[in-house]
PDB file of N, CA and C in Angstrom:
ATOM      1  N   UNK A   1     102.358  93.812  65.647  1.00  0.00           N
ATOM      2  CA  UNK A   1     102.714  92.539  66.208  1.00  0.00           C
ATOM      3  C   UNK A   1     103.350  92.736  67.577  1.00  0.00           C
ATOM      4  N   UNK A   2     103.406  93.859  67.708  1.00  0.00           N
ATOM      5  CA  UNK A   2     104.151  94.478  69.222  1.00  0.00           C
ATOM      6  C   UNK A   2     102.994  93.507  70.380  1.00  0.00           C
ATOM      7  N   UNK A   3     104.042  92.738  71.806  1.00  0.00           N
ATOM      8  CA  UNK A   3     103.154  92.695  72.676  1.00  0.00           C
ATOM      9  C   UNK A   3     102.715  91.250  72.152  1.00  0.00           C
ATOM     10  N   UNK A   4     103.086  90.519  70.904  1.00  0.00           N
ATOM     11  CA  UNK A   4     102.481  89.235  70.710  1.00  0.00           C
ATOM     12  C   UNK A   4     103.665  88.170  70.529  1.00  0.00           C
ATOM     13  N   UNK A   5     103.671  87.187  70.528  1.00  0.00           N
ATOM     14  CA  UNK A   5     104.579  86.318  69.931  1.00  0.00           C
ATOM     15  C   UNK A   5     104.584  85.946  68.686  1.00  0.00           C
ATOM     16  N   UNK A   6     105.685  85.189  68.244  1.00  0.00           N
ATOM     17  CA  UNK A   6     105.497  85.237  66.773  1.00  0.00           C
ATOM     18  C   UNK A   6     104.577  83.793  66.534  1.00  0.00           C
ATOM     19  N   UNK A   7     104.302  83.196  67.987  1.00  0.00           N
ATOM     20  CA  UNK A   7     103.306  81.569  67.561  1.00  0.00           C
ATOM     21  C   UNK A   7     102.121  82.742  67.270  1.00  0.00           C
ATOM     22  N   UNK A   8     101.837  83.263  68.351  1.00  0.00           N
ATOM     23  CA  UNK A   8     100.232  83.874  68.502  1.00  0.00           C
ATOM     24  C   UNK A   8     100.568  84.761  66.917  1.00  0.00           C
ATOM     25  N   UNK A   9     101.259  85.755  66.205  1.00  0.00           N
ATOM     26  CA  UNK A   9     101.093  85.873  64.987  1.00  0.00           C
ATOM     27  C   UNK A   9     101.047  85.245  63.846  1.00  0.00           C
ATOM     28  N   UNK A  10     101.789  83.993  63.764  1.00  0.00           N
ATOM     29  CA  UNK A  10     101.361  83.094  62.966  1.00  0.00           C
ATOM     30  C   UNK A  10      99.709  82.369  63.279  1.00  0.00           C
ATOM     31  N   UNK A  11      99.428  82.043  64.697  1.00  0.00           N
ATOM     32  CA  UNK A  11      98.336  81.802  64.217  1.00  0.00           C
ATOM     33  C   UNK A  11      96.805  82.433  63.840  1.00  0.00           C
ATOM     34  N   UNK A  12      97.518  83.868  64.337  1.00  0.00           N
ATOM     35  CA  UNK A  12      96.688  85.154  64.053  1.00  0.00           C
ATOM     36  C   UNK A  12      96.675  84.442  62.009  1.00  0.00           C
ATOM     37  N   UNK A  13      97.501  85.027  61.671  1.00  0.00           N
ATOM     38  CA  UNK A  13      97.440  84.798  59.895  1.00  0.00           C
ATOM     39  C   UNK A  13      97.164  83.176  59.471  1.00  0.00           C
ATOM     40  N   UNK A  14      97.201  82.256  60.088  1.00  0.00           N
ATOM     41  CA  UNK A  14      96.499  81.161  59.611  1.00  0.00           C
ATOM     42  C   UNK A  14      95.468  81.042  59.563  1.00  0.00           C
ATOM     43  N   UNK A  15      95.033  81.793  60.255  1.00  0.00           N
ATOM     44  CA  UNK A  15      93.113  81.632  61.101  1.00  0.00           C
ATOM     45  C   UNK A  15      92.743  82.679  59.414  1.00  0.00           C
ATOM     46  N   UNK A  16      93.506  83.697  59.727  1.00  0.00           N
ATOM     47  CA  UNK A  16      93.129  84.752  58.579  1.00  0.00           C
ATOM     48  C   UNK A  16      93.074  84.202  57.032  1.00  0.00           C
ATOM     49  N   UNK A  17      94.273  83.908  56.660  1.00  0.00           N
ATOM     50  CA  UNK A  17      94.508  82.634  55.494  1.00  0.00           C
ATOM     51  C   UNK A  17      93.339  81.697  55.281  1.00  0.00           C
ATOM     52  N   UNK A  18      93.416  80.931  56.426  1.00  0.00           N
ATOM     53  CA  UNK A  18      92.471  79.991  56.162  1.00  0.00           C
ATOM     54  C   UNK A  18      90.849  80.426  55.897  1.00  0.00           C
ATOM     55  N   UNK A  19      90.375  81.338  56.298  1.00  0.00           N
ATOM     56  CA  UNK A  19      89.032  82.490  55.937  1.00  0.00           C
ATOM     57  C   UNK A  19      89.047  82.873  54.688  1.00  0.00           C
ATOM     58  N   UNK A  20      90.207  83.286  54.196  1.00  0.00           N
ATOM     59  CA  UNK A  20      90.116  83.801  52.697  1.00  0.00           C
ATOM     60  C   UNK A  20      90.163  82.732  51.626  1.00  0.00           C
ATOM     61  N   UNK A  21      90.230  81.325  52.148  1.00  0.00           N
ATOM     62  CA  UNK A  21      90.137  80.242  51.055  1.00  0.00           C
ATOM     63  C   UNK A  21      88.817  79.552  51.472  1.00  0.00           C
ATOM     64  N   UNK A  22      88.177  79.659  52.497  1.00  0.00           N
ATOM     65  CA  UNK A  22      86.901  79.245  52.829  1.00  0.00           C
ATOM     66  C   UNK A  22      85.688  80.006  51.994  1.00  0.00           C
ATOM     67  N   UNK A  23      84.818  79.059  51.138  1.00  0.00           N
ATOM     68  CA  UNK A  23      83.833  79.422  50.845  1.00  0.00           C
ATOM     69  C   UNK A  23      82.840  79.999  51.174  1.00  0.00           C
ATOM     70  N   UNK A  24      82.357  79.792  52.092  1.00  0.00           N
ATOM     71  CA  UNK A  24      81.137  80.433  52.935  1.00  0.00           C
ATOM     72  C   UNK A  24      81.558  81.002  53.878  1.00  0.00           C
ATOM     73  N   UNK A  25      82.630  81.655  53.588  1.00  0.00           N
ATOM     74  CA  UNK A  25      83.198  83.163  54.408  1.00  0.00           C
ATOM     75  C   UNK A  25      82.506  84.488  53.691  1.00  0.00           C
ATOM     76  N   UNK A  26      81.689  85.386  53.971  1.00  0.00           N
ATOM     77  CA  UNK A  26      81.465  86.741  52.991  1.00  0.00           C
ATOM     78  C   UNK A  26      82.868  87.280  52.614  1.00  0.00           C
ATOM     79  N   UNK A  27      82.186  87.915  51.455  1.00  0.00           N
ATOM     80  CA  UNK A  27      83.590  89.034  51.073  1.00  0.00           C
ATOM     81  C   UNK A  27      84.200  90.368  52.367  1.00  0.00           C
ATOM     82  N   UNK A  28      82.815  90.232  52.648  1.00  0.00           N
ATOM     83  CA  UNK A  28      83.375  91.579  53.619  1.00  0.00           C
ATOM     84  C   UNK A  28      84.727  91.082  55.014  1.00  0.00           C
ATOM     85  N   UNK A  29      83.695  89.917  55.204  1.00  0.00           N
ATOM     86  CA  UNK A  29      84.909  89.001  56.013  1.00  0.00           C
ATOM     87  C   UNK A  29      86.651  89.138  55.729  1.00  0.00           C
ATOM     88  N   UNK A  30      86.174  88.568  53.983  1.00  0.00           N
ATOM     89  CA  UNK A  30      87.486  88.449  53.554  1.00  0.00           C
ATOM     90  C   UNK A  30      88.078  89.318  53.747  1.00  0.00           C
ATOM     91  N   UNK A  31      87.574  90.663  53.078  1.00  0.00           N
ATOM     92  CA  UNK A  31      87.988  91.856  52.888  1.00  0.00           C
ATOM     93  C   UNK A  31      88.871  91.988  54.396  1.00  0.00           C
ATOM     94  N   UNK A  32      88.304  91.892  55.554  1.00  0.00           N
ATOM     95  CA  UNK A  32      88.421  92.272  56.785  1.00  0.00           C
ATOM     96  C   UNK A  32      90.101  91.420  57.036  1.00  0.00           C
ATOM     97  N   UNK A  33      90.018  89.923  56.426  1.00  0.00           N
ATOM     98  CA  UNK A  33      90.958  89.017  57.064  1.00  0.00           C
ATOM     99  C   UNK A  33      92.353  89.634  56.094  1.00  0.00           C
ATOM    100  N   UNK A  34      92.245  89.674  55.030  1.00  0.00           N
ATOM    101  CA  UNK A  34      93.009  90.336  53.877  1.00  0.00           C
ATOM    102  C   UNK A  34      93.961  91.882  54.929  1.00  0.00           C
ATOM    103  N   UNK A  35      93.038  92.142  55.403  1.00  0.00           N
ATOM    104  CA  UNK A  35      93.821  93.755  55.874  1.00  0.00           C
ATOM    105  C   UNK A  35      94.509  93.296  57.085  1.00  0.00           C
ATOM    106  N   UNK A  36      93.688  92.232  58.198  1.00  0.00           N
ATOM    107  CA  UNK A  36      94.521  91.853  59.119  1.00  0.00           C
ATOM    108  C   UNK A  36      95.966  91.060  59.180  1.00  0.00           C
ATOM    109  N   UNK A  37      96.027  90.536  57.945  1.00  0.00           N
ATOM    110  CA  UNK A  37      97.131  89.517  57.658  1.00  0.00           C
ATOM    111  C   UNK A  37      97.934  91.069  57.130  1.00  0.00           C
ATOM    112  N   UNK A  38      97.574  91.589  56.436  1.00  0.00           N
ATOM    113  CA  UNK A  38      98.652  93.260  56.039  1.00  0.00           C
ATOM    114  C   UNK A  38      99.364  94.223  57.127  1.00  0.00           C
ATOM    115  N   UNK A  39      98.031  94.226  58.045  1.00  0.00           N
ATOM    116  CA  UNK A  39      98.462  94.183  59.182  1.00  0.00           C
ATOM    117  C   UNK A  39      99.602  93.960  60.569  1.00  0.00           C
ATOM    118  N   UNK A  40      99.108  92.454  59.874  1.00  0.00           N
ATOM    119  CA  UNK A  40     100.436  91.476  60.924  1.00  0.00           C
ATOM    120  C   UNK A  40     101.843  91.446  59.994  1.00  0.00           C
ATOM    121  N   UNK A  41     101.545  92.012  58.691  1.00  0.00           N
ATOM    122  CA  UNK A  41     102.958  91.901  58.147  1.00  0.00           C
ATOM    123  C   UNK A  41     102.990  90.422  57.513  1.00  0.00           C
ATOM    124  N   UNK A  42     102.092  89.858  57.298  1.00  0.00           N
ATOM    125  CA  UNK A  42     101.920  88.305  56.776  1.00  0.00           C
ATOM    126  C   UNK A  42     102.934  87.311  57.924  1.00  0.00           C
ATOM    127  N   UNK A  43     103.691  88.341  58.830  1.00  0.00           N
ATOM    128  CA  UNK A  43     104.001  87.326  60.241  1.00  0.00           C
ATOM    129  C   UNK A  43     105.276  86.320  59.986  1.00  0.00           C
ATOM    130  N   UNK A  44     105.411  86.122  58.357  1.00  0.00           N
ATOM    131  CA  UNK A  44     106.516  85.500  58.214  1.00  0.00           C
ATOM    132  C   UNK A  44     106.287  84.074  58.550  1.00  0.00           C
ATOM    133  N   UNK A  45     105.435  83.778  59.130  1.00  0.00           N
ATOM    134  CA  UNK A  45     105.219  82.384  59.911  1.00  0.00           C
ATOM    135  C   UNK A  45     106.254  82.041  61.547  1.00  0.00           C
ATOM    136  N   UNK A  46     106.300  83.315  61.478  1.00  0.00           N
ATOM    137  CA  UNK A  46     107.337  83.117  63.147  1.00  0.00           C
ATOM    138  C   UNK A  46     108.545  82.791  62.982  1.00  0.00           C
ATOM    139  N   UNK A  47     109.016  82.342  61.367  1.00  0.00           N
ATOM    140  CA  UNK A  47     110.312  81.559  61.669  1.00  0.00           C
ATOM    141  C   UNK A  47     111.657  82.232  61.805  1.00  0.00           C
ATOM    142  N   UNK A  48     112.556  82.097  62.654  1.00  0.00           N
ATOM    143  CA  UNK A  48     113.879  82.709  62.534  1.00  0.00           C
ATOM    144  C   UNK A  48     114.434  82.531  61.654  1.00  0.00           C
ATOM    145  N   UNK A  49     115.970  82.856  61.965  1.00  0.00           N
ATOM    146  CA  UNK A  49     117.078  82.375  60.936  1.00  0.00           C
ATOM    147  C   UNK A  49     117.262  80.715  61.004  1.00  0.00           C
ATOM    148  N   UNK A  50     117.391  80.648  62.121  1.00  0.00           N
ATOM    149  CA  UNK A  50     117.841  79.438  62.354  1.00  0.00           C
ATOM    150  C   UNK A  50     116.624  77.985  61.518  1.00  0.00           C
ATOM    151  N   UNK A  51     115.617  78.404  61.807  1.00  0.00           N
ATOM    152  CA  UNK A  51     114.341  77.467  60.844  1.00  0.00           C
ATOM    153  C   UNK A  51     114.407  77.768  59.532  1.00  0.00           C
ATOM    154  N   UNK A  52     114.583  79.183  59.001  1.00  0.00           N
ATOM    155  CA  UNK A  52     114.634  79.440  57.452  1.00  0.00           C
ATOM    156  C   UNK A  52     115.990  77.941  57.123  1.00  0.00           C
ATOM    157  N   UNK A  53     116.953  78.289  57.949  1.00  0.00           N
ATOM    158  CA  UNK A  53     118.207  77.703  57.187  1.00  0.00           C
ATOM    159  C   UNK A  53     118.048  75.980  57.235  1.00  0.00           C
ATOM    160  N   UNK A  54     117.341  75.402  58.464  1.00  0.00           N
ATOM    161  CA  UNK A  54     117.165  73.722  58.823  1.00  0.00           C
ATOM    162  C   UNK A  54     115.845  74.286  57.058  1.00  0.00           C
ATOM    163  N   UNK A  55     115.048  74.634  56.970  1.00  0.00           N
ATOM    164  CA  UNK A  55     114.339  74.477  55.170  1.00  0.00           C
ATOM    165  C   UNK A  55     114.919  74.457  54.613  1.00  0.00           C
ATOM    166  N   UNK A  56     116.050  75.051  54.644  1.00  0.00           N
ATOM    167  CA  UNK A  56     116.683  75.110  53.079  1.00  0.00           C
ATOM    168  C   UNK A  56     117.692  74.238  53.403  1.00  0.00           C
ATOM    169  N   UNK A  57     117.873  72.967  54.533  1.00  0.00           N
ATOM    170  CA  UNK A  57     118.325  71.648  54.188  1.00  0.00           C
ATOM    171  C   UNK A  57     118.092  70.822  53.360  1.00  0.00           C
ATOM    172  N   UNK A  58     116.653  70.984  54.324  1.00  0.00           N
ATOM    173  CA  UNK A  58     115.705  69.814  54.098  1.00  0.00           C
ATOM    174  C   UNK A  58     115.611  69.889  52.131  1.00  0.00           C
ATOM    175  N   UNK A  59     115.431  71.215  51.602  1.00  0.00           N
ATOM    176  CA  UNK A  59     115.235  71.633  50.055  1.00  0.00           C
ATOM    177  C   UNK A  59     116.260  70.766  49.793  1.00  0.00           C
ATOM    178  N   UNK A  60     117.765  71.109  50.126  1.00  0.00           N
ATOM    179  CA  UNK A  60     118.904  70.936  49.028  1.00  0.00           C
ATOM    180  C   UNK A  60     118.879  69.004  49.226  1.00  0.00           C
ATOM    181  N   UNK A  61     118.050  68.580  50.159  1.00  0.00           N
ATOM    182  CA  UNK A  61     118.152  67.243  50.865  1.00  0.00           C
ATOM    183  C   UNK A  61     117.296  66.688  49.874  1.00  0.00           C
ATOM    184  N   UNK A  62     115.867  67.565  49.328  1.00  0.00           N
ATOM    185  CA  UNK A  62     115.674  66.875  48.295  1.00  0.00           C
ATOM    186  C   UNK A  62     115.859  66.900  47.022  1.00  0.00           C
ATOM    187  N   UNK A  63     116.172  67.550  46.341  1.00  0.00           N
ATOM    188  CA  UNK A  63     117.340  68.200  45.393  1.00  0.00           C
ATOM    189  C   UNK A  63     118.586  66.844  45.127  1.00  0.00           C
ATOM    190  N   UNK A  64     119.356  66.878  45.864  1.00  0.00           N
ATOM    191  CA  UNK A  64     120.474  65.579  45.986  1.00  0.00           C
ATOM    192  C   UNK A  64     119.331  64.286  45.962  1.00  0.00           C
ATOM    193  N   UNK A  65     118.222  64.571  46.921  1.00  0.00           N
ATOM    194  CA  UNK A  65     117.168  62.595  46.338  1.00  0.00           C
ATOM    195  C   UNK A  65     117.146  62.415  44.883  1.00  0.00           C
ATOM    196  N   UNK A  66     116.282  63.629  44.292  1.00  0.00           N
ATOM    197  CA  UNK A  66     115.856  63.784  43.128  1.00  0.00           C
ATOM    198  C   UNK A  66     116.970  63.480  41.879  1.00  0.00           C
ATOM    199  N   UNK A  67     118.407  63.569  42.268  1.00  0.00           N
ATOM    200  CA  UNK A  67     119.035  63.498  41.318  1.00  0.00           C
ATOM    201  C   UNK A  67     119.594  61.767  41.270  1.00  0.00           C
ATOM    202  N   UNK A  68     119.782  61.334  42.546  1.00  0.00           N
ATOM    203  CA  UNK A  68     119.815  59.925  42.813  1.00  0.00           C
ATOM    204  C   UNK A  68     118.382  59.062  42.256  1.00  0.00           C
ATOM    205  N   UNK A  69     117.464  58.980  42.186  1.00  0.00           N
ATOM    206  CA  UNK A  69     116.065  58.500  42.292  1.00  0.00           C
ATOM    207  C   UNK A  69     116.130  58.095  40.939  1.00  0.00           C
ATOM    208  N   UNK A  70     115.960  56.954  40.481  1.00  0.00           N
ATOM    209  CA  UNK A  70     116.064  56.455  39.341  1.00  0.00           C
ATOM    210  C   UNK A  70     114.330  57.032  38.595  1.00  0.00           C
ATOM    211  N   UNK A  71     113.151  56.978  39.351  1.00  0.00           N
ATOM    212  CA  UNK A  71     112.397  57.738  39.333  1.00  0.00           C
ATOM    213  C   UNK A  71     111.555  58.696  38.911  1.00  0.00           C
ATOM    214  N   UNK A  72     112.564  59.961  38.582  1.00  0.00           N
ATOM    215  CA  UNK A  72     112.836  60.539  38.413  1.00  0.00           C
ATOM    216  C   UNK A  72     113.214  60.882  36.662  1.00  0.00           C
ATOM    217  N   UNK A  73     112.376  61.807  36.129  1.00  0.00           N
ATOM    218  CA  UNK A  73     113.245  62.001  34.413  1.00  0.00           C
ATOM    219  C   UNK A  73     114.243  62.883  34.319  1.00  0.00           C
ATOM    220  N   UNK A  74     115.041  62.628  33.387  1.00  0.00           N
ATOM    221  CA  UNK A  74     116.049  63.272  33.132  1.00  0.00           C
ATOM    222  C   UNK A  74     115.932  64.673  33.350  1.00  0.00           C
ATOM    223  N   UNK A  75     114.882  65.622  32.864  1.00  0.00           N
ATOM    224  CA  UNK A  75     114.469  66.800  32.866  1.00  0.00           C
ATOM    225  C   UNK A  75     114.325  67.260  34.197  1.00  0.00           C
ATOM    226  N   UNK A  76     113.683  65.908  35.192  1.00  0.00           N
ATOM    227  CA  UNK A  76     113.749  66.613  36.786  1.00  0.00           C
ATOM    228  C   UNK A  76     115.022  66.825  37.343  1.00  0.00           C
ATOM    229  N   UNK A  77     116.078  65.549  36.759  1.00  0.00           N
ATOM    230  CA  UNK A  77     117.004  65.731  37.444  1.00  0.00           C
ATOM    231  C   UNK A  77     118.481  66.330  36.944  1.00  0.00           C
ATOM    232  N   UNK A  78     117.847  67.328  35.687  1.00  0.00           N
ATOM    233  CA  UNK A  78     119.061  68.492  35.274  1.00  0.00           C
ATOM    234  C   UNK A  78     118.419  69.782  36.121  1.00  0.00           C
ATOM    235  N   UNK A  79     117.122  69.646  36.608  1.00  0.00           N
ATOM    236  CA  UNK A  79     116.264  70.963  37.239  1.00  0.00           C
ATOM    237  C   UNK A  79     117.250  70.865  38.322  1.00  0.00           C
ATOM    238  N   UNK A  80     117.373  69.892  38.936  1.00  0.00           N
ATOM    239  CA  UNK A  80     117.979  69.518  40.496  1.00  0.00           C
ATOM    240  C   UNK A  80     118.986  69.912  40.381  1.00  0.00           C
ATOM    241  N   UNK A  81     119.572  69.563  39.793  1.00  0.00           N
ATOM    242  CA  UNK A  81     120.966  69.414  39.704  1.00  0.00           C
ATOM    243  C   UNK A  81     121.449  71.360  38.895  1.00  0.00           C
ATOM    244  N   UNK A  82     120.488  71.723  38.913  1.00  0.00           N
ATOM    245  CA  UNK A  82     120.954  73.043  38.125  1.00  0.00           C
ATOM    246  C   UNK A  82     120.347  73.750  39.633  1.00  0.00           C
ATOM    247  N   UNK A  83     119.673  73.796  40.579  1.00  0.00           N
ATOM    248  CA  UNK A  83     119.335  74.354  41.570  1.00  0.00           C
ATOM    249  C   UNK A  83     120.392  73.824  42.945  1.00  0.00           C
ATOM    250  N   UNK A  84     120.898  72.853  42.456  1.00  0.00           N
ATOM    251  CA  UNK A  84     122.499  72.524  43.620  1.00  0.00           C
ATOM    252  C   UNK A  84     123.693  73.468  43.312  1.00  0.00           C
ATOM    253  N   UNK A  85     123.647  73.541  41.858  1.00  0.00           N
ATOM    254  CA  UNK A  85     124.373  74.331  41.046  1.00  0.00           C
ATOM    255  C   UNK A  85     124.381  75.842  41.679  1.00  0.00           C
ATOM    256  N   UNK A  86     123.487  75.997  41.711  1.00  0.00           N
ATOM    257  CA  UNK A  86     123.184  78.470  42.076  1.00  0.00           C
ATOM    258  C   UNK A  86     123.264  78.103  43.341  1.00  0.00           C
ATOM    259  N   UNK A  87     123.152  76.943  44.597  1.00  0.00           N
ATOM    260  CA  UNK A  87     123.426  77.099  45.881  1.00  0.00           C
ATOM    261  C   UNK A  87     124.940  76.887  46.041  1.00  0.00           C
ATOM    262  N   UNK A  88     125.460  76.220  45.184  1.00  0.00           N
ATOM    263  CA  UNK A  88     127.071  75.941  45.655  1.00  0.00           C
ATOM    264  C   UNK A  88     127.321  74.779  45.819  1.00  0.00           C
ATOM    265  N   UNK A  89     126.217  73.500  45.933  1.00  0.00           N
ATOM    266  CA  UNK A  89     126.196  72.558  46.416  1.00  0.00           C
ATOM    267  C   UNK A  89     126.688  71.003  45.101  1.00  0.00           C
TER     268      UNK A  89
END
């Protein structure tokens, strides 16, 4: 990944990704896109710290909906509420 950015590696492995779920891609293709994404290290998707942590808002953001949401069954919202629980929240 030396020499690239992490957009141009993410979209190096999307292009790749997206080949290995395409049908009328050959195997050998695949085979080929499979080693390049191993390659790139699967790239992570480019994201820093700082984007990992705004996701795992947005998660605990729906987590707290899910337990409000009338919606919602009881069973979803002891899941929620047990995953606010192991974050601290």
């Amino acid at each position: 990944m030396e020499g690239m950015s992490a957009e141009e590696a993410t979209n190096k492995v999307r292009g790749h990704k997206a080949a290995l779920s395409n049908p009328h891609v050959s195997s050998n293709a695949k085979s080929r896109s499979k080693q390049a994404i191993d390659d790139l290290g699967n790239a992570h998707y480019g994201q820093d710290i700082a984007q990992q942590g705004k996701e795992e808002g947005h998660v605990l953001g729906g987590y707290k909906a899910a337990v409000k949401n009338p919606n919602v069954s009881d069973q979803g919202k002891q899941h929620a509420k047990q995953k606010l629980r192991e974050r601290g929240k």
